[in-house]
Protein backbone atom coordinates (compact mmCIF):
# COMPACT_ATOMS: atom_id res chain seq x y z
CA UNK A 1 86.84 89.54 121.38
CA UNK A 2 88.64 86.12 120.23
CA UNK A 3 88.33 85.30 116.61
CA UNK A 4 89.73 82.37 114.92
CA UNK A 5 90.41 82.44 111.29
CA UNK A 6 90.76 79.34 108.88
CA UNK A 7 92.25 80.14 105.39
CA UNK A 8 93.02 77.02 104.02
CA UNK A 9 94.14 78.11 100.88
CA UNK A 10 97.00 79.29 98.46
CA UNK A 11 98.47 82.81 98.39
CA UNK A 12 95.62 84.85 97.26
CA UNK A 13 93.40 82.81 99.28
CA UNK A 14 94.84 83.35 102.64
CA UNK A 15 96.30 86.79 102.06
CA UNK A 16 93.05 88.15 102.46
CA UNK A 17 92.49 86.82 105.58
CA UNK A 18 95.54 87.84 107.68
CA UNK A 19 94.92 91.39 106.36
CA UNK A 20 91.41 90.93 108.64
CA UNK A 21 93.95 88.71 111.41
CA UNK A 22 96.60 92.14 111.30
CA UNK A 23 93.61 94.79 111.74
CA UNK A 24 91.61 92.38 114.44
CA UNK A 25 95.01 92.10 116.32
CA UNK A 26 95.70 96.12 116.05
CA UNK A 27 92.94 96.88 117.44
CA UNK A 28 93.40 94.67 120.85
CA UNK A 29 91.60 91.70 119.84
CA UNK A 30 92.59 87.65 120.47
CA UNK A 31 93.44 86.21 116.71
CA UNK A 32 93.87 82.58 115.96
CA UNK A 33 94.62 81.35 112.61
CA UNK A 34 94.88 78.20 110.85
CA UNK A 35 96.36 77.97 107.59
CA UNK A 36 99.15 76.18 106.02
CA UNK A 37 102.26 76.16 107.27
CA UNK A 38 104.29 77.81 104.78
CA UNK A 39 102.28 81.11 106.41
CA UNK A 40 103.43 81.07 109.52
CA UNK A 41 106.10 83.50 110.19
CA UNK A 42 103.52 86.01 107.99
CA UNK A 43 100.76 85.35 110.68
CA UNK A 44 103.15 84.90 114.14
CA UNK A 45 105.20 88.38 113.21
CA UNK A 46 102.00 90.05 113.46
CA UNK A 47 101.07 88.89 116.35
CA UNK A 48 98.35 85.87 115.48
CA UNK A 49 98.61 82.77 117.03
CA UNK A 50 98.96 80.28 114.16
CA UNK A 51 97.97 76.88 113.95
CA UNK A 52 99.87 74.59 111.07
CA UNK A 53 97.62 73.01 108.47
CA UNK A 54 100.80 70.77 107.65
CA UNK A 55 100.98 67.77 105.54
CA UNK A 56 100.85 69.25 102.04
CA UNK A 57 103.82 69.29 99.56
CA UNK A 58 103.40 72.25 97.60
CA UNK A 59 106.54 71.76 95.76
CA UNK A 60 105.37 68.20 94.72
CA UNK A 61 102.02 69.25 93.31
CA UNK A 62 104.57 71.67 91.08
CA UNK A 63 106.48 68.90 89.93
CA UNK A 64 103.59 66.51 89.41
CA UNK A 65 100.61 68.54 87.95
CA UNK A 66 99.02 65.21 86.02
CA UNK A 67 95.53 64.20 86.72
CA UNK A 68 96.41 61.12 88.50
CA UNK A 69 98.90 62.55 90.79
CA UNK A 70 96.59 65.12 91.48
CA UNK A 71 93.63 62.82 92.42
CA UNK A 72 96.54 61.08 94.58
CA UNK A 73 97.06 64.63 96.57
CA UNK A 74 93.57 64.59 97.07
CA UNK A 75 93.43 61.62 98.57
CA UNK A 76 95.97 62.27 100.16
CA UNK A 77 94.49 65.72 101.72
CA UNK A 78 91.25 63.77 102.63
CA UNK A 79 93.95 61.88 105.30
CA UNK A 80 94.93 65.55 106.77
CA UNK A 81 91.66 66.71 107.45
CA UNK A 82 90.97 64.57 110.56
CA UNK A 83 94.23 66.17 112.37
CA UNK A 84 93.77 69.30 110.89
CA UNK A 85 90.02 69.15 112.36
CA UNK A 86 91.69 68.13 115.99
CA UNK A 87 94.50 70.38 116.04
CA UNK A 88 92.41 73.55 114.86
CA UNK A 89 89.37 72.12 117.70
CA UNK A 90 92.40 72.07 120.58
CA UNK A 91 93.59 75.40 119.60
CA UNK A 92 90.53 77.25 119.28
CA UNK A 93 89.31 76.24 122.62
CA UNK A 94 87.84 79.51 124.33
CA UNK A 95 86.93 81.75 121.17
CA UNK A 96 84.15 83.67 120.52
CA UNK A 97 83.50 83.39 116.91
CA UNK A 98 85.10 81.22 114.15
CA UNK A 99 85.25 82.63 110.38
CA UNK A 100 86.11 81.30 106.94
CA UNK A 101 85.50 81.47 103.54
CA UNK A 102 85.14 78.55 100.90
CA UNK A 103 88.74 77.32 101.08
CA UNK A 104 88.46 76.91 104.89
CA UNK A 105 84.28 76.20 105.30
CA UNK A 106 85.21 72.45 105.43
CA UNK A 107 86.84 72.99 109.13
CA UNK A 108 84.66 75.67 110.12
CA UNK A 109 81.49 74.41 110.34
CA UNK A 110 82.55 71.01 111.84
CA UNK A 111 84.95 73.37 114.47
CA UNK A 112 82.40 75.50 114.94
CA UNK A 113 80.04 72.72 115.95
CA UNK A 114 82.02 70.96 118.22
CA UNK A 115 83.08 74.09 120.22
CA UNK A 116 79.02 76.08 120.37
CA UNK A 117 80.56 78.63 118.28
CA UNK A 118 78.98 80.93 115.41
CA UNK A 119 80.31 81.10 112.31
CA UNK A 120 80.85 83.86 110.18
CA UNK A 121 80.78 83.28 106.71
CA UNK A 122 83.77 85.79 104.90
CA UNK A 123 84.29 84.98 101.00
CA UNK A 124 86.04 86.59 98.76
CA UNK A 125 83.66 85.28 96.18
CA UNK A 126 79.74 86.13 95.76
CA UNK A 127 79.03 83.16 96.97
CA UNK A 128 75.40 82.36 99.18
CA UNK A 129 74.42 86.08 96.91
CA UNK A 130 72.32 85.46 94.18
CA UNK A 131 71.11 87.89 91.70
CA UNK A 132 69.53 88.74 88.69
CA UNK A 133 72.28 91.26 87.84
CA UNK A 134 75.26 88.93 88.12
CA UNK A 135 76.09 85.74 87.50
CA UNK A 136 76.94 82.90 90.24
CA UNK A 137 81.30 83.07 90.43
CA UNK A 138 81.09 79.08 89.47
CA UNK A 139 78.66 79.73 86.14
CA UNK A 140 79.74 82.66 84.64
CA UNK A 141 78.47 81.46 80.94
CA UNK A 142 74.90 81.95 82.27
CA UNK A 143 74.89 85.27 82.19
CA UNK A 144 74.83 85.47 78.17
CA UNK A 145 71.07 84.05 79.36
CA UNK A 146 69.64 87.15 80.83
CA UNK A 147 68.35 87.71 84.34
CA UNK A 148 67.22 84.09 84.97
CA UNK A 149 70.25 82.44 83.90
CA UNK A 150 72.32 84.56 85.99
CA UNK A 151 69.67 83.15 88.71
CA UNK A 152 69.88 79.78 87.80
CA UNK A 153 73.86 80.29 87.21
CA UNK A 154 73.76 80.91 91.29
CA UNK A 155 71.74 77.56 92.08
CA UNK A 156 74.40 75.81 89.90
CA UNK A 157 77.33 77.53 92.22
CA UNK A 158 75.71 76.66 95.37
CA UNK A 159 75.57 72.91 94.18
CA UNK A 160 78.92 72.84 93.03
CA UNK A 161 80.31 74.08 96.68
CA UNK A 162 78.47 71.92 98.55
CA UNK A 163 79.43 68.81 96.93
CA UNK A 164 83.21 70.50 97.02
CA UNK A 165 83.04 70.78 100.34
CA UNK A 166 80.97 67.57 101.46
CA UNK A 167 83.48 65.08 102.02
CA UNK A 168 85.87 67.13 103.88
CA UNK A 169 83.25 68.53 106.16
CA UNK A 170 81.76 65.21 106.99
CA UNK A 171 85.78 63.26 107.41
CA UNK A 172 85.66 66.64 109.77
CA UNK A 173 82.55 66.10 111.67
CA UNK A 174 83.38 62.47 112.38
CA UNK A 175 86.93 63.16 113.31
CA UNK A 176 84.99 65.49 116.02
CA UNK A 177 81.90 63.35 116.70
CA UNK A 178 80.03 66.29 115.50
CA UNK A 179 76.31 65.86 114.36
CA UNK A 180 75.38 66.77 110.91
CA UNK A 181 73.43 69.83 111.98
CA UNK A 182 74.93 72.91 111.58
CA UNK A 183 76.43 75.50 113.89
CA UNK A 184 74.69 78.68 114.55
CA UNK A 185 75.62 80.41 111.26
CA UNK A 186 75.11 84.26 111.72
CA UNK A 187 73.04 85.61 109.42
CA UNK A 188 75.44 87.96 107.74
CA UNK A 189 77.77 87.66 104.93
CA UNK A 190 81.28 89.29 104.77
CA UNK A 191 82.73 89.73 101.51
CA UNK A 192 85.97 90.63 100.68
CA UNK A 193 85.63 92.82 97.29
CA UNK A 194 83.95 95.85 96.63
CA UNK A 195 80.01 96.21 95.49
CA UNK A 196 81.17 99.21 92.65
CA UNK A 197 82.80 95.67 91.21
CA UNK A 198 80.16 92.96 92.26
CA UNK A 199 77.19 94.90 93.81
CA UNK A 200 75.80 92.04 96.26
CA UNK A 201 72.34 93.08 97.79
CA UNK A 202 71.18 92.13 101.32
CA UNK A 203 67.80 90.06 101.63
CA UNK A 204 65.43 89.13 104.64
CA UNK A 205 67.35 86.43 105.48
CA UNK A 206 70.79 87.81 105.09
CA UNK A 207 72.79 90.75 105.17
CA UNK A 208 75.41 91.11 102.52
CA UNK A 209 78.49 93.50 103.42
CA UNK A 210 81.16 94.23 100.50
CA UNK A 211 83.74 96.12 102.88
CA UNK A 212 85.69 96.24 99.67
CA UNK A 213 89.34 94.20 99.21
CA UNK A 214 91.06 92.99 102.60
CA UNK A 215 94.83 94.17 101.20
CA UNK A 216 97.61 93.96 103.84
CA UNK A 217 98.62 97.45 105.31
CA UNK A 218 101.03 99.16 103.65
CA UNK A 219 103.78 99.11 106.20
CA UNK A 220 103.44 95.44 106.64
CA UNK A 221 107.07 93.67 105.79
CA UNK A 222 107.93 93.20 102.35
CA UNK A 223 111.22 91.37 101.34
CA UNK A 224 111.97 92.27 97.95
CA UNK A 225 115.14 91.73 96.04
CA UNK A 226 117.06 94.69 95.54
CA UNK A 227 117.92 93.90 91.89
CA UNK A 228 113.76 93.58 90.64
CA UNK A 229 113.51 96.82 92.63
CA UNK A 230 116.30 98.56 90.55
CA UNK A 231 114.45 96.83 87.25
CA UNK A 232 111.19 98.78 88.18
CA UNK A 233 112.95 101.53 88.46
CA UNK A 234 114.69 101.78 85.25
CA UNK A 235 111.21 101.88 83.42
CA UNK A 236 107.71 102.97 83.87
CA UNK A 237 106.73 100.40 81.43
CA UNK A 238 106.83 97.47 83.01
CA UNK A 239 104.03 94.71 83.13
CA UNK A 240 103.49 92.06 85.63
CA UNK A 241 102.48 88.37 84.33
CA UNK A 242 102.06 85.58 86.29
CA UNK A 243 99.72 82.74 87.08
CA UNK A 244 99.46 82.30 91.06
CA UNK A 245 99.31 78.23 91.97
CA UNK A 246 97.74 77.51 88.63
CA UNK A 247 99.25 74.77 86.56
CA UNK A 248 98.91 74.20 83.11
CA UNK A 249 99.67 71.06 80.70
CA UNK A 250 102.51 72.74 79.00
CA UNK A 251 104.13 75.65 81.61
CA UNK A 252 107.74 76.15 79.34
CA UNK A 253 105.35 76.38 76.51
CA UNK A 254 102.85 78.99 78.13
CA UNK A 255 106.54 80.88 79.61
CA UNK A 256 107.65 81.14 75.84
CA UNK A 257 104.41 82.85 74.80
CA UNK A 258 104.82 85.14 77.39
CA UNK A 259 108.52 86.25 76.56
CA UNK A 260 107.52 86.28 72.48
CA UNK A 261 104.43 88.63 73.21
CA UNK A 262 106.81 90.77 75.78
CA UNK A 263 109.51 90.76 72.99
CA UNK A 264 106.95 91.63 70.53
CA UNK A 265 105.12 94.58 72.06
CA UNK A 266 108.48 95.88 73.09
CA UNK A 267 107.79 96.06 76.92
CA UNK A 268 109.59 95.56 79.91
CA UNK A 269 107.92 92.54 82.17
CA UNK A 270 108.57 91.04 85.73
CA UNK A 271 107.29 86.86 85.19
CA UNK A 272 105.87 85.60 88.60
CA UNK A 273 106.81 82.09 88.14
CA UNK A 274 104.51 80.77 91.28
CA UNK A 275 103.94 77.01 91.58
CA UNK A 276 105.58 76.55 87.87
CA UNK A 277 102.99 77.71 85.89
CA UNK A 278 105.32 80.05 83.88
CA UNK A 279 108.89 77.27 84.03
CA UNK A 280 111.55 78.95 82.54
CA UNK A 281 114.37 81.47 82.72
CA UNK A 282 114.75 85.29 81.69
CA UNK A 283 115.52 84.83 78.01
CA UNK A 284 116.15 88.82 77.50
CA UNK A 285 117.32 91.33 79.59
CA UNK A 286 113.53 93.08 79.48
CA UNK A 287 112.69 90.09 81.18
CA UNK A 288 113.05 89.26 85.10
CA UNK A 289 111.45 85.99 86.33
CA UNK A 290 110.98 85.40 89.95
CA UNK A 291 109.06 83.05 92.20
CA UNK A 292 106.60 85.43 93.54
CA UNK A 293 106.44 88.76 95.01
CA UNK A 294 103.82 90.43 97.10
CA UNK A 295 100.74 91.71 94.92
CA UNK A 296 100.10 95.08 96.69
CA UNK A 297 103.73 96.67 96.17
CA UNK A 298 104.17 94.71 92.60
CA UNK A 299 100.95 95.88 90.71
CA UNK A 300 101.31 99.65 92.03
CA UNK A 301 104.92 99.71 90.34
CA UNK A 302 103.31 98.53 87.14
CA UNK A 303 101.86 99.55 83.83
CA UNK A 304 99.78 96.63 83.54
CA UNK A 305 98.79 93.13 84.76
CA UNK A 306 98.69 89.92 83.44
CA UNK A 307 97.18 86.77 85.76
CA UNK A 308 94.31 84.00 85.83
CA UNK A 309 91.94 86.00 87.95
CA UNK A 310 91.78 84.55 90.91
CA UNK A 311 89.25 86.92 93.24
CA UNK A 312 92.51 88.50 95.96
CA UNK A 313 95.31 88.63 92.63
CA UNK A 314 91.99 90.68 90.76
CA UNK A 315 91.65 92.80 93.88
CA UNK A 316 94.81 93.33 94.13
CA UNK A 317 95.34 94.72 90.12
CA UNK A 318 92.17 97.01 90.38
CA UNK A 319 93.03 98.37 93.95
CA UNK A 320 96.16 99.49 91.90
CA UNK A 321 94.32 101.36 89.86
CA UNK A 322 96.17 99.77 86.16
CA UNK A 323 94.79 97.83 83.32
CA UNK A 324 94.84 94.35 83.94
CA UNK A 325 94.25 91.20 81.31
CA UNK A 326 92.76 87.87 82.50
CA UNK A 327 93.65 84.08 81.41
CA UNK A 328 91.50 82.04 83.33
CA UNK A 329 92.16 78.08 84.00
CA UNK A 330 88.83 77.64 86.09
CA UNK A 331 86.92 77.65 89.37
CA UNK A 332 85.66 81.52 90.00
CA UNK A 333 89.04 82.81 87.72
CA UNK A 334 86.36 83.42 84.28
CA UNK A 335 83.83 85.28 86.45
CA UNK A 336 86.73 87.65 87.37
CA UNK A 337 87.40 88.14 84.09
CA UNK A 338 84.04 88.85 82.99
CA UNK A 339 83.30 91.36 85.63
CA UNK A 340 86.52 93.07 85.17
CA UNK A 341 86.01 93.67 81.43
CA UNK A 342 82.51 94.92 81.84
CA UNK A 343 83.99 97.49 83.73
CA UNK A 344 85.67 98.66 80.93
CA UNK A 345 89.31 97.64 82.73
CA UNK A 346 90.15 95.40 80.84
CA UNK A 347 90.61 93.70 77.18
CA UNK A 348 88.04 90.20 77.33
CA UNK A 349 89.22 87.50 78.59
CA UNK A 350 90.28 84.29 77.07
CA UNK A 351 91.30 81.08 78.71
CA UNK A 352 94.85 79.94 79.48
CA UNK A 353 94.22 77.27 76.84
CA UNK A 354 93.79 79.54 73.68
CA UNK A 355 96.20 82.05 74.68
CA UNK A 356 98.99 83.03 71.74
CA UNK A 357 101.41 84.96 71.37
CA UNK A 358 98.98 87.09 69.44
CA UNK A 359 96.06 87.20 71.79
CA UNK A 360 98.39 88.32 74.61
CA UNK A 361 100.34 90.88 72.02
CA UNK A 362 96.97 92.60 71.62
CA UNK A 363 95.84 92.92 75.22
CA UNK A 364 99.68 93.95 76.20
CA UNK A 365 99.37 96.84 73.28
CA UNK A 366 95.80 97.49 74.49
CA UNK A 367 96.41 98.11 77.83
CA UNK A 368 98.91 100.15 77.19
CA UNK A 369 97.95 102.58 74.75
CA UNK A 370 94.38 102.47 75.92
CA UNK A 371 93.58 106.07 77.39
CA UNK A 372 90.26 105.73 78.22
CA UNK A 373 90.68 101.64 79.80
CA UNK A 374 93.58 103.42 81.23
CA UNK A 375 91.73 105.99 82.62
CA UNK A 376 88.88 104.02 84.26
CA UNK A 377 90.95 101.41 86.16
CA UNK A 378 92.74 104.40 87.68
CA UNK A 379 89.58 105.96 89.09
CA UNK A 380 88.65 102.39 89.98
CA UNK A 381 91.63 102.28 91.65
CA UNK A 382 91.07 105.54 93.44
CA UNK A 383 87.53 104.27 94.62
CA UNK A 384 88.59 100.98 95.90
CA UNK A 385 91.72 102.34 98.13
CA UNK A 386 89.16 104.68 99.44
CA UNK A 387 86.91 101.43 101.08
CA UNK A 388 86.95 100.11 104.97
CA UNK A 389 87.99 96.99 103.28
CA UNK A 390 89.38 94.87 106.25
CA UNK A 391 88.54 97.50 108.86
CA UNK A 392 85.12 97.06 107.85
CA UNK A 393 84.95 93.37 108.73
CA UNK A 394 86.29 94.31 112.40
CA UNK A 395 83.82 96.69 112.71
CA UNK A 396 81.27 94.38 111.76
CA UNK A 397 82.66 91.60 114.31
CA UNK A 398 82.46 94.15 116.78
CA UNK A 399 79.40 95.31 116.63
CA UNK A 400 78.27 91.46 115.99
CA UNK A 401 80.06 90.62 119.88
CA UNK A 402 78.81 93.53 121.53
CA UNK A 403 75.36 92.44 120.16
């Protein structure tokens, strides 16, 4: 079988999809990948060969998180997708099967149409699942409307990613002289988060497979500075806090909450600084702040978490079976937050915005003192590391060839 992957996305978005890259390759399979560029020694060390979404300054949308500059990287972005939709066409030449989730849907239809490919859709989101029981990842304020809001809530989120991903699918499709109809979508849905957290349901139409989270393997290369290890191990209460890619209005601000509530609740924390959502330096010893490390051997070294809730940082918190407190900016990050708390894992969520060095004191104590919120996400925990998760998908791409 040869799969190509697009995962045009930021950490937690393309994590995900070279854990299902790594187990594809493992088990003999031909992997292609396109992502950005920053990922490629991840995706070329395991044996994937990688083709460069380039053209994107990461470290200038850090620097320059205003609303104009922003619109200005979009713009800008709009430019890439032609060559991205070229190079990735070239590269995938000869594969069987092209998949992607929302971040890279945009190239993968058009791709997929120009080469007489399917396409398998993989989110990490429920997206294309609607249900009375849930509410759509885009509208999660619905579901205070019973059953059909949380139907309706789903009509709003397919709106809202089709016009996302309308004008870089059709900048694709003309870069490729691609009609507008649609590639042969498969009718099946991978999804890339458990159903005991969002329990998606299969239809006529489509079947729905929660394989559970696609985490890298645990022997996959971590480089991890010897000083944060010693810090871990000087204490077992330790909490993790950071914010991904997210940028706020005010990041030395939002970093200075964070060290008063640490300071406060008398805890030890690691600050994941990311793309400068959290700008600042240690201001206590009890405090180590570093770029970013990776999720799956942080958050198991940890009494707690702290992040915006994007769906593979959320994964990665509950697959480690602790506590874990979300301060959503946007997109699918409140749904996350929703779903995690009705589990009973964790304190409610409140945005980014209204978060004070009380609120965050409160969840910090919370979590931590918290037997029986303590005791759930660890059985969580135990249930989740228990799923195919990204063998699951290869099974299912298997079976889908061989068919």
């Amino acid at each position: 079988m040869d799969v190509t992957i697009i995962a045009n996305d930021t950490r937690g978005g393309v994590e995900p999809y070279l854990a299902l890259g790594i187990e594809a390759a493992k088990r003999g399979h031909e992997v292609r990948a396109a992502a950005p560029d920053d990922y490629a020694t991840a995706f070329t060390q395991a044996g994937i060969r990688f083709i460069p979404l380039s053209g994107v300054d990461r470290e200038a949308i850090s620097a320059h998180a205003d609303r104009s500059s922003l619109r200005e990287m979009g713009r800008h972005v709009e430019g890439l997708v032609p060559v991205w939709a070229r190079d990735v066409r070239d590269a995938a030449e000869g594969t069987d099967l092209i998949m992607a989730g929302i971040g890279g849907m945009g190239l993968a239809r058009p791709v997929a149409a120009a080469l007489q490919v399917p396409l398998l859709r993989a989110h990490l989101q429920p997206l294309d699942a609607p249900s009375r029981d849930y509410p759509g990842p885009l509208a999660p304020r619905f579901d205070r409307l019973g059953p059909p809001g949380r139907r309706l809530s789903h009509v709003v989120t397919r709106v809202g990613t089709t016009a996302l991903l309308a004008g870089p699918e059709r900048v694709a499709r003309r870069a490729l002289g691609v009609a507008t109809t649609p590639p042969v979508v498969l009718p099946s849905i991978v999804y890339g988060f458990s159903a005991s957290v969002v329990p998606v349901a299969s239809d006529r139409a489509t079947r729905r497979i929660a394989t559970g989270w696609w985490a890298l393997p645990g022997d996959a290369a971590v480089d991890i500075p010897p000083e944060l290890a010693s810090f871990l191990d000087e204490s077992s209460q330790v909490v993790s806090i950071g914010f991904g890619s997210m940028l706020g209005p005010a990041p030395e601000r939002l970093f200075d909450t964070v060290a008063r509530a640490v300071t406060a609740v008398g805890v030890r924390a690691v600050m994941l600084t990311g793309w400068g959502g959290l700008a600042g330096t240690s201001p206590t010893p009890d405090i180590r702040a570093v770029t970013a490390v990776p999720h799956g051997w942080l958050f198991p070294r940890v009494a707690a978490t702290v992040h915006h809730g994007g769906a593979g940082t959320t994964g990665a918190s509950l697959r480690a079976g602790v506590p874990t407190f979300i301060a959503p900016f946007g997109a699918d990050q409140p749904f996350w937050g929703s779903r995690t708390h009705r589990l009973g894992v964790s304190p409610a969520p409140v945005p980014q915005s209204r978060l004070t060095v009380d609120v965050l004191s409160r969840a910090l104590d919370r979590m931590l003192r918290d037997g029986v919120m303590r005791e759930r996400a660890a059985a969580l925990g135990d249930t989740l590391r228990r799923e195919p998760g990204a063998a699951g998908v290869v099974d299912h791409l298997e079976s889908v060839v061989a068919g």
